[in-house]
Protein backbone atom coordinates (compact mmCIF):
# COMPACT_ATOMS: atom_id res chain seq x y z
CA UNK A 1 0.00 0.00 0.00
CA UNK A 2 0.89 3.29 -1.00
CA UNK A 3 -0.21 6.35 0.49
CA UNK A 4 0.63 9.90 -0.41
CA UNK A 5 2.48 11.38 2.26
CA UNK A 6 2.73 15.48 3.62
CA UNK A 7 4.95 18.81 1.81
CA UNK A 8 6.25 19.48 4.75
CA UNK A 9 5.61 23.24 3.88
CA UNK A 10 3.34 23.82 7.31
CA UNK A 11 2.09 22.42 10.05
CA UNK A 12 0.09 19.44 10.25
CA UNK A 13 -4.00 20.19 10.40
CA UNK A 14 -6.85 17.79 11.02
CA UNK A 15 -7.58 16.94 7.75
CA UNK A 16 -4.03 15.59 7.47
CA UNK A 17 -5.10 13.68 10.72
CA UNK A 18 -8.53 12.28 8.82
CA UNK A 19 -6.02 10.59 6.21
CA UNK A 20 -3.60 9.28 8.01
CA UNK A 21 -5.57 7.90 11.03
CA UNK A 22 -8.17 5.99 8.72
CA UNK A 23 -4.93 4.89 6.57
CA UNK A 24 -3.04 3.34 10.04
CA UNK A 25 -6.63 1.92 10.64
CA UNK A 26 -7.45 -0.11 7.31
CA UNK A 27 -3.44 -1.32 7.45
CA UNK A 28 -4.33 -2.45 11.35
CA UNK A 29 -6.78 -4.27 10.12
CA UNK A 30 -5.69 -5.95 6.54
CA UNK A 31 -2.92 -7.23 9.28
CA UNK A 32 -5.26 -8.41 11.50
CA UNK A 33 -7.34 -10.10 9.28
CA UNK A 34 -4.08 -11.93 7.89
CA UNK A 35 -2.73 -9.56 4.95
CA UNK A 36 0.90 -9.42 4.78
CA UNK A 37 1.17 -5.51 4.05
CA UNK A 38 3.86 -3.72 3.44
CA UNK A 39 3.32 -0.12 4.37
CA UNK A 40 4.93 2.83 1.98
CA UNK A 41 4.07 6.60 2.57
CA UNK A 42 6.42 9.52 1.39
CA UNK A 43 7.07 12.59 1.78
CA UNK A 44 7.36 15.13 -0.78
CA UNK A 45 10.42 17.42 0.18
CA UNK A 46 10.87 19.64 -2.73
CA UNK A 47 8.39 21.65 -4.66
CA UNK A 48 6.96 24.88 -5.70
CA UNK A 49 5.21 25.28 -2.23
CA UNK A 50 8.25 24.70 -0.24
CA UNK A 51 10.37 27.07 -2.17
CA UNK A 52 8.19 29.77 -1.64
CA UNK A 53 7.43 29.02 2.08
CA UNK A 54 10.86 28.42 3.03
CA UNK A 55 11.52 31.55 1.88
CA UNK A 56 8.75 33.37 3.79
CA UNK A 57 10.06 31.81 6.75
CA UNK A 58 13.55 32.87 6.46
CA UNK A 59 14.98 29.35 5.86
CA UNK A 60 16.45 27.12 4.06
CA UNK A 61 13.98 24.85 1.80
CA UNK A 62 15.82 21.72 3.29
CA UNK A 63 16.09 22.99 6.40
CA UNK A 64 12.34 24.23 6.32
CA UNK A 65 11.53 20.95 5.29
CA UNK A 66 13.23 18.93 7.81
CA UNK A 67 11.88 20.86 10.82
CA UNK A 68 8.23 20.33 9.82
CA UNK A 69 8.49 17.01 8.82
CA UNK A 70 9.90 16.05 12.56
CA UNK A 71 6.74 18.47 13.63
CA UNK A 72 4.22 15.72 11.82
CA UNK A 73 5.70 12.62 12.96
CA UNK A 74 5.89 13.77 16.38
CA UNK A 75 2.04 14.39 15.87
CA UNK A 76 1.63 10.80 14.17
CA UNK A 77 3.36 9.43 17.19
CA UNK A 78 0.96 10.92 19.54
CA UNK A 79 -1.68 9.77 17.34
CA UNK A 80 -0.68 6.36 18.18
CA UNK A 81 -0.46 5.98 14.02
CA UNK A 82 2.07 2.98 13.52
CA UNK A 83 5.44 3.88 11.61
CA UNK A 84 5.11 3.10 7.83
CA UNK A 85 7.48 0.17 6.34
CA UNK A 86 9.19 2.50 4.22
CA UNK A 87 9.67 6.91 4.48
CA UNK A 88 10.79 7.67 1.70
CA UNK A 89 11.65 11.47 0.53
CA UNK A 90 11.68 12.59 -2.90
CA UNK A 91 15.31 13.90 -3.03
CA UNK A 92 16.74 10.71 -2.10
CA UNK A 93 14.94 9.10 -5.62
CA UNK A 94 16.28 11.45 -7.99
CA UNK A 95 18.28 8.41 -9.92
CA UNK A 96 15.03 6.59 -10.61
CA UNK A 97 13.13 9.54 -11.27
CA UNK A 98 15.35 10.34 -14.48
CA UNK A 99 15.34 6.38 -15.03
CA UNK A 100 11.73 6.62 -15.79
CA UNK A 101 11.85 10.31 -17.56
CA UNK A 102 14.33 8.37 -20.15
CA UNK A 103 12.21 5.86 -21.00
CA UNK A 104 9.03 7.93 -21.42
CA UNK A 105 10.88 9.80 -24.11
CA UNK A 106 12.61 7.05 -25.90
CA UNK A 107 9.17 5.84 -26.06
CA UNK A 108 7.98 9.24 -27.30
CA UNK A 109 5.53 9.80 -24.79
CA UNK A 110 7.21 12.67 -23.40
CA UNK A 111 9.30 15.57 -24.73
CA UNK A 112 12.15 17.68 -24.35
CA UNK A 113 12.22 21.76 -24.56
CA UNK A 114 14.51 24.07 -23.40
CA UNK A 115 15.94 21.82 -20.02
CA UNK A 116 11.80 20.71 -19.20
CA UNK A 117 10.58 17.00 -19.66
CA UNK A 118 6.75 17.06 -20.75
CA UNK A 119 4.27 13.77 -20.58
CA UNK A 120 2.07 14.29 -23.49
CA UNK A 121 -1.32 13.19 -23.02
CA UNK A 122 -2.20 12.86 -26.35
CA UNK A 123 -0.68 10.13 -26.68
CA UNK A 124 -1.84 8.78 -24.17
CA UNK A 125 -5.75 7.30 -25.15
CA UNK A 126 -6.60 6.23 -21.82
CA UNK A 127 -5.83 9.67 -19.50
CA UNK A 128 -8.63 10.63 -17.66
CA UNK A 129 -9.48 6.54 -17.45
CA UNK A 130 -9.28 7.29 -13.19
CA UNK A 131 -11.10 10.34 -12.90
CA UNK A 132 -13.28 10.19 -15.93
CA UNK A 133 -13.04 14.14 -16.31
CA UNK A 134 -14.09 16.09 -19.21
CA UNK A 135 -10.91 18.16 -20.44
CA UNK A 136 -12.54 21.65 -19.56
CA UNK A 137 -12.83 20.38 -16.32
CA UNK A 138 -8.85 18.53 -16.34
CA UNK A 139 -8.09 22.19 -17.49
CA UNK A 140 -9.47 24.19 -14.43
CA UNK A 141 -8.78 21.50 -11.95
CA UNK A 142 -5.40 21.35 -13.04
CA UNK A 143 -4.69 25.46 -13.51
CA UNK A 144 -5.68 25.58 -9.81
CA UNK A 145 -3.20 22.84 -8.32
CA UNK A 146 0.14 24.28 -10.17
CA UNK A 147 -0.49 23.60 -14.12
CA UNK A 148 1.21 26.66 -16.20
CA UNK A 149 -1.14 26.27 -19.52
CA UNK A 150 0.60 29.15 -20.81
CA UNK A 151 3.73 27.93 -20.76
CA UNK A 152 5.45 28.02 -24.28
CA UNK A 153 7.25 24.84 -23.88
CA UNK A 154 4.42 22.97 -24.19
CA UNK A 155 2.70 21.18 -26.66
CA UNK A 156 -0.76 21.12 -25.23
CA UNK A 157 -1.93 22.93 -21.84
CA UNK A 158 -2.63 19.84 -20.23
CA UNK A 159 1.12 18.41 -20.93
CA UNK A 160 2.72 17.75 -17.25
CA UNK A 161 6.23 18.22 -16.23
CA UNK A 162 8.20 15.25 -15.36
CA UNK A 163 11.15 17.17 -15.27
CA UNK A 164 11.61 21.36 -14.97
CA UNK A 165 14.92 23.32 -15.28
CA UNK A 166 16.16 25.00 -12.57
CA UNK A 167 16.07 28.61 -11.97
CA UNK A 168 17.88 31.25 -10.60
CA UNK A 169 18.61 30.97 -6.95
CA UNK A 170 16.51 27.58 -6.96
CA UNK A 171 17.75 24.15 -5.80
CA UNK A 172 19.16 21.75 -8.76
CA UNK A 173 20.20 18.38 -9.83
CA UNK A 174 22.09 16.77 -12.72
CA UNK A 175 20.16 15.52 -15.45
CA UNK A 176 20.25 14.36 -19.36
CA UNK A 177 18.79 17.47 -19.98
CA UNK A 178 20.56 19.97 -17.75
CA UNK A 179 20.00 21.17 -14.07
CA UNK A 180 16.51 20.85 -12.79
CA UNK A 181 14.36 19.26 -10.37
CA UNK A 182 11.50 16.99 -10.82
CA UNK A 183 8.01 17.44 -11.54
CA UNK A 184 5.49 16.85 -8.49
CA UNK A 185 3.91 13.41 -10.11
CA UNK A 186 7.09 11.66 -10.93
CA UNK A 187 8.01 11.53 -7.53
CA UNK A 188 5.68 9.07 -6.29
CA UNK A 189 5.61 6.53 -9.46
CA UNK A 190 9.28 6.31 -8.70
CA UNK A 191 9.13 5.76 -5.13
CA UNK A 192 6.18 3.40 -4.83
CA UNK A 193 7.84 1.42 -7.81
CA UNK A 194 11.13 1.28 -6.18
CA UNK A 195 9.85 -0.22 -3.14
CA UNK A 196 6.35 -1.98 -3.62
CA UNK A 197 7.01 -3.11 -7.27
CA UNK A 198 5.67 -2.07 -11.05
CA UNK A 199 2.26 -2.87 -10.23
CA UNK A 200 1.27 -2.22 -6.43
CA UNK A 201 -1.65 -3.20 -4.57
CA UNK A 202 -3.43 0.51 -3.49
CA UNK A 203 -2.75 3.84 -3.59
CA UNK A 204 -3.88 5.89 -1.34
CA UNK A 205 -4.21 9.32 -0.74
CA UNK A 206 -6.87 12.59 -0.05
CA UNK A 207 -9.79 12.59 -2.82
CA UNK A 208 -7.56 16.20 -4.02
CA UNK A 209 -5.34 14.08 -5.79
CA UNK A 210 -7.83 12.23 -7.83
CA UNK A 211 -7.00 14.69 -10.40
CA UNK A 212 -4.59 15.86 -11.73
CA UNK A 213 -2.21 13.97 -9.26
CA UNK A 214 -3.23 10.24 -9.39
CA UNK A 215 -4.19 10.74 -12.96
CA UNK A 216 -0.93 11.68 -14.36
CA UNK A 217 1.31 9.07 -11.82
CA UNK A 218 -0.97 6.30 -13.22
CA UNK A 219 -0.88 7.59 -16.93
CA UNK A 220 3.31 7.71 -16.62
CA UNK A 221 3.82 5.10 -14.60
CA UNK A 222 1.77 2.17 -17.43
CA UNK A 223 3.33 3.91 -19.93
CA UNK A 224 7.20 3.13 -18.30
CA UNK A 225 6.31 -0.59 -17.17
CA UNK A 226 3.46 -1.24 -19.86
CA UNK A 227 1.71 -3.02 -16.89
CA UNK A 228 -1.11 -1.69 -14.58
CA UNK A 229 -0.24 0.68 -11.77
CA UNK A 230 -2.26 -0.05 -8.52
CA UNK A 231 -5.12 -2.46 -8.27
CA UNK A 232 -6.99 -0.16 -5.93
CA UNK A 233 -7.23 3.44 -5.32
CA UNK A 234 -8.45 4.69 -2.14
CA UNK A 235 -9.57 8.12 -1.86
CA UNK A 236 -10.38 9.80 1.42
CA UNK A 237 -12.98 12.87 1.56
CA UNK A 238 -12.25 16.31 2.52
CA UNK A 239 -12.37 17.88 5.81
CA UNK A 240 -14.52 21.11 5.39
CA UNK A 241 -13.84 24.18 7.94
CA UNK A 242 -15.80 27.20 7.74
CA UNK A 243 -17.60 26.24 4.61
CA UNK A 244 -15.01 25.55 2.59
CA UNK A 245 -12.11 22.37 2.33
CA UNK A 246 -10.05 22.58 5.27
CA UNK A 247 -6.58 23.57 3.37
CA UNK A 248 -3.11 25.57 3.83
CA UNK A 249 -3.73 27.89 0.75
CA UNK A 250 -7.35 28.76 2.38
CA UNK A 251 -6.08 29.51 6.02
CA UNK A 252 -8.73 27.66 7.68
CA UNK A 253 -6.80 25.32 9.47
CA UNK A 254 -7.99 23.56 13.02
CA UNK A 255 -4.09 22.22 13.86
CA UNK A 256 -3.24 19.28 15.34
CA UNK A 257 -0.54 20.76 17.41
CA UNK A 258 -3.43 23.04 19.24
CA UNK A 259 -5.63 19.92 19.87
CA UNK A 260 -2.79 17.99 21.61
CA UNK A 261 -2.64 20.54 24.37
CA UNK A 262 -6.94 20.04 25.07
CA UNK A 263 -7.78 16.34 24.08
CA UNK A 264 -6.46 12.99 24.03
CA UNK A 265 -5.35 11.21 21.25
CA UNK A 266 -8.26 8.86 21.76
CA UNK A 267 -10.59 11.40 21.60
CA UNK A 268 -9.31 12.63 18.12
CA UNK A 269 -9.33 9.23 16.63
CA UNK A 270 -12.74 8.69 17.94
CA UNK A 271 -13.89 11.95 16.56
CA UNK A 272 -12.29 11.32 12.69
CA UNK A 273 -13.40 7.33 12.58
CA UNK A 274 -17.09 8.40 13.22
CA UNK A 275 -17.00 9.83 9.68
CA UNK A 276 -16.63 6.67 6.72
CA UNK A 277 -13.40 7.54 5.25
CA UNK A 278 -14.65 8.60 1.40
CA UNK A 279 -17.47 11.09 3.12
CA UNK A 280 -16.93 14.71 2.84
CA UNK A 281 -17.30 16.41 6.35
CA UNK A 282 -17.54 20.04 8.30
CA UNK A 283 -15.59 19.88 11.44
CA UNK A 284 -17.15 21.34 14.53
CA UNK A 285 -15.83 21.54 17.88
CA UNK A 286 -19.46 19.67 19.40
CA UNK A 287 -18.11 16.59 17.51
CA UNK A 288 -15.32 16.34 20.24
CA UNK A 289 -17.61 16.75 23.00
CA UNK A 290 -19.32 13.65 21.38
CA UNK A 291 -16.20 11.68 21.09
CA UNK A 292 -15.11 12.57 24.43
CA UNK A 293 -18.39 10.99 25.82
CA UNK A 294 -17.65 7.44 23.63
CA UNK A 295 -14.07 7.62 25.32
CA UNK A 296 -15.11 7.21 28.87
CA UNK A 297 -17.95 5.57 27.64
CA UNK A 298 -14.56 2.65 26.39
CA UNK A 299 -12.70 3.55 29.68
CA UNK A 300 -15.90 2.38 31.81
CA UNK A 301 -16.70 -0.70 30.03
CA UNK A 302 -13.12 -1.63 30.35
CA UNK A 303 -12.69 -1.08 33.72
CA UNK A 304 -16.25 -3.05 34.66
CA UNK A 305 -14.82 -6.34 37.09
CA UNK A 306 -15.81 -9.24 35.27
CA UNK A 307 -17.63 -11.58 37.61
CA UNK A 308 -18.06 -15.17 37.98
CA UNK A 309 -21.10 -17.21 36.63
CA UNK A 310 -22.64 -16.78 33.08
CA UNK A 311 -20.52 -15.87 30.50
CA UNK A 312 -22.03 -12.48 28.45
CA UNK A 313 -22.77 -13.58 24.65
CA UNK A 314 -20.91 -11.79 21.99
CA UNK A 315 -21.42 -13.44 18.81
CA UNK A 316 -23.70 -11.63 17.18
CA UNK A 317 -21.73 -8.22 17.90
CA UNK A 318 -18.73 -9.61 17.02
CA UNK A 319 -20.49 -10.31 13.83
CA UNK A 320 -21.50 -6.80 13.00
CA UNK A 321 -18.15 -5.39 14.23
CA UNK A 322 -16.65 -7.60 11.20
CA UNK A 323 -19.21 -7.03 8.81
CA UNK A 324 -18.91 -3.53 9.65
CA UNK A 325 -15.38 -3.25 8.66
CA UNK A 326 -15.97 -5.59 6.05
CA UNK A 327 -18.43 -3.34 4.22
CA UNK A 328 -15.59 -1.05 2.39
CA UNK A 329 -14.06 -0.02 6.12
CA UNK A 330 -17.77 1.52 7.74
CA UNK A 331 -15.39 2.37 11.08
CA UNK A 332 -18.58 4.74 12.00
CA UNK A 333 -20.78 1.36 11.76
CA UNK A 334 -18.09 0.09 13.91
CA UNK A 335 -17.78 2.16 16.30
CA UNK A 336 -21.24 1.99 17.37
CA UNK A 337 -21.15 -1.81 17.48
CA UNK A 338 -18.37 -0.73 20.09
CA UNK A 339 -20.60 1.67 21.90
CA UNK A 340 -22.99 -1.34 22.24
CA UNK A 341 -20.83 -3.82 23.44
CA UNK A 342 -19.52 -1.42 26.05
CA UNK A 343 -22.84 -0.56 27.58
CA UNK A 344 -23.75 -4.34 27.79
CA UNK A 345 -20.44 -5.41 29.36
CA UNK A 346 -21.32 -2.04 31.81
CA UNK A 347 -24.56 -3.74 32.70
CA UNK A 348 -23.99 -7.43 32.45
CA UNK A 349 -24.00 -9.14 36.08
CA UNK A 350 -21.73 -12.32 34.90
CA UNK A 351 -18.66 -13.22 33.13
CA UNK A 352 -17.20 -10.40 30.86
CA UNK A 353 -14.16 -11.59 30.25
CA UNK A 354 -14.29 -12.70 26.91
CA UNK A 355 -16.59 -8.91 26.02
CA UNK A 356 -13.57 -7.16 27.44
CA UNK A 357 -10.80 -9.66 25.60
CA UNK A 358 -12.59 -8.58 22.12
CA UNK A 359 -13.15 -4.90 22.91
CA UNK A 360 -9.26 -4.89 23.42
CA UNK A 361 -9.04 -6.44 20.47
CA UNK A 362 -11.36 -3.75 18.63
CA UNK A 363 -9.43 -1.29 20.73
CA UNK A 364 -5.82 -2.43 18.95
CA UNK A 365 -7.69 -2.57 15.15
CA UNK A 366 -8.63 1.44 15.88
CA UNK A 367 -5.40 2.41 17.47
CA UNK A 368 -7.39 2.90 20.75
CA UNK A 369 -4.78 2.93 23.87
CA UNK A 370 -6.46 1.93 27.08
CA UNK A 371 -6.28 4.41 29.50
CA UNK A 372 -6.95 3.27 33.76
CA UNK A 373 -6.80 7.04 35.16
């Protein structure tokens, strides 16, 4: 599994939090069901973003990058999110970046002008085949996420850059076609190929990234192994704030490094696994007041002395807690199989032991660390 990691241009904000919880959730759980999964999420250390924030900041772009992506995976630590398999960062993949590049071209599905490496989608009669977009609406989608359609070195508009020159005062490496960097899609076809494999088993990331990102990595990628790319995609709805999707550019950001200093991490995994993971949502602080309540509502049931005589019946909610997950990952479903089997262990006058064994269970599937205070 491949999941597209953070630019570590900013701090980390709850929507980050929605993705990467439910992500450390479904892997818990393709484990515990008896998957062998090997884990791969990046991190994408150089781009247009972190140039110009790094230099807003004061810093260096490395430097920049470095600090905040220590910042995130202190927060996924606190989250309780397990530690992928593999890290990687985009600088460190530059060799198998240009790897691919030089195929694409000898294969004339990409271009050379002036130092910058273009994919040419018309050549390529299956892009859009993932997001099934109309061009005119490729065009605006891709205009607002970084696409320069009046660039003169292109072809067509829509034509991505696998490879840009460098300018002035910008950070460079050695290539066939002079100093440059790569383009933003590149970066993860060669790092989820390098370690999961030409044709992996999902990629994952924020529904954002349908288009133009996932588009154009699966387009390249087919064309450079002439096999398919992922057998899944998984794409996790946006986190709205204030009307509108909860995002750096906007400003609306609800940050994971204030929440730490009011709520558990429970709490916040309780509050982002009550929403199915491919549902748009509006955050709202009542929803943690909520969560709160199914956290001590856990604590209770866990704490409950088990006593001796019958022993409580948990078939059939074991049944629906499976079924639940099951059903394309319903965690909300789940949960409230959870919030069932903790008020019956709460009020059961028998044996419990076996209610409480499988509620730890449940506990360790949602990353759920049982608390005694």
């Amino acid at each position: 599994m491949y999941v597209c990691g953070i630019t570590p241009d900013g701090p980390m904000h709850l929507g980050h939090a929605f993705l990467f919880v439910f992500t450390d959730v479904f892997l818990r759980y393709l484990r515990h069901v008896g998957y062998e999964t090997t884990y791969v999420q990046n991190v994408t250390d150089i781009d247009d973003d972190m140039l110009v924030r790094s230099k807003k900041a004061g810093k260096g772009w490395r430097e920049f990058g470095e600090e905040n992506t220590h910042l995130f995976l202190s927060h996924m630590r606190w989250l309780n999110n397990q530690q992928p398999d593999y890290y990687p960062k985009a600088t460190d993949h530059i060799t198998e970046m240009i790897t691919i590049i030089s195929t694409l071209l000898s294969r004339n599905m990409a271009y050379e002008r002036s130092g910058n490496v273009y994919f040419s989608i018309k050549k390529d009669k299956d892009y859009g085949k993932l997001s099934k977009l109309s061009r005119k609406s490729m065009f605006a989608l891709a205009n607002e996420r970084g696409n320069v359609p009046d660039d003169p070195n292109k072809n067509n508009p829509l034509d991505f850059v696998l490879w840009q020159a460098s300018k002035k005062g910008e950070p460079f490496w050695e290539s066939p076609w002079g100093q440059g960097r790569p383009g933003w899609h590149i970066e993860c076809s060669a790092m989820a190929m390098k370690y999961l494999g030409e044709t992996i088993d999902i990629q994952g990331g924020g529904s954002d990234l349908i288009f133009p990102h996932h588009e154009s990595s699966l387009a390249q990628s087919e064309h450079y192994t002439r096999k398919p790319f992922a057998k899944f995609f998984m794409h996790i709805g946006m986190l709205r704030y204030q009307k509108e999707k909860m995002a750096k550019s906007v400003g609306n950001l609800v940050l994971v490094r204030d929440l730490r200093k009011k709520y558990n991490a429970n709490t916040i995994r309780i509050l982002l696994l009550s929403h199915h993971y491919r549902s748009a949502w509006e955050y709202a602080g009542k929803e943690i007041k909520k969560a709160q309540k199914v956290e001590e509502l856990f604590k209770k049931a866990w704490k409950t002395q088990s006593r001796p005589g019958r022993v409580m019946s948990i078939s059939s909610l074991k049944d629906r807690f499976y079924r639940a997950m099951n059903d394309d990952v319903n965690t909300p479903k789940a949960l409230r199989v959870l919030q069932d089997l903790a008020l019956r262990i709460q009020k059961d006058k028998g044996n419990t032991a076996e209610a409480k064994a499988f509620l730890t269970t449940a506990f360790n599937i949602f990353g759920l660390t049982i608390e005694y205070t």
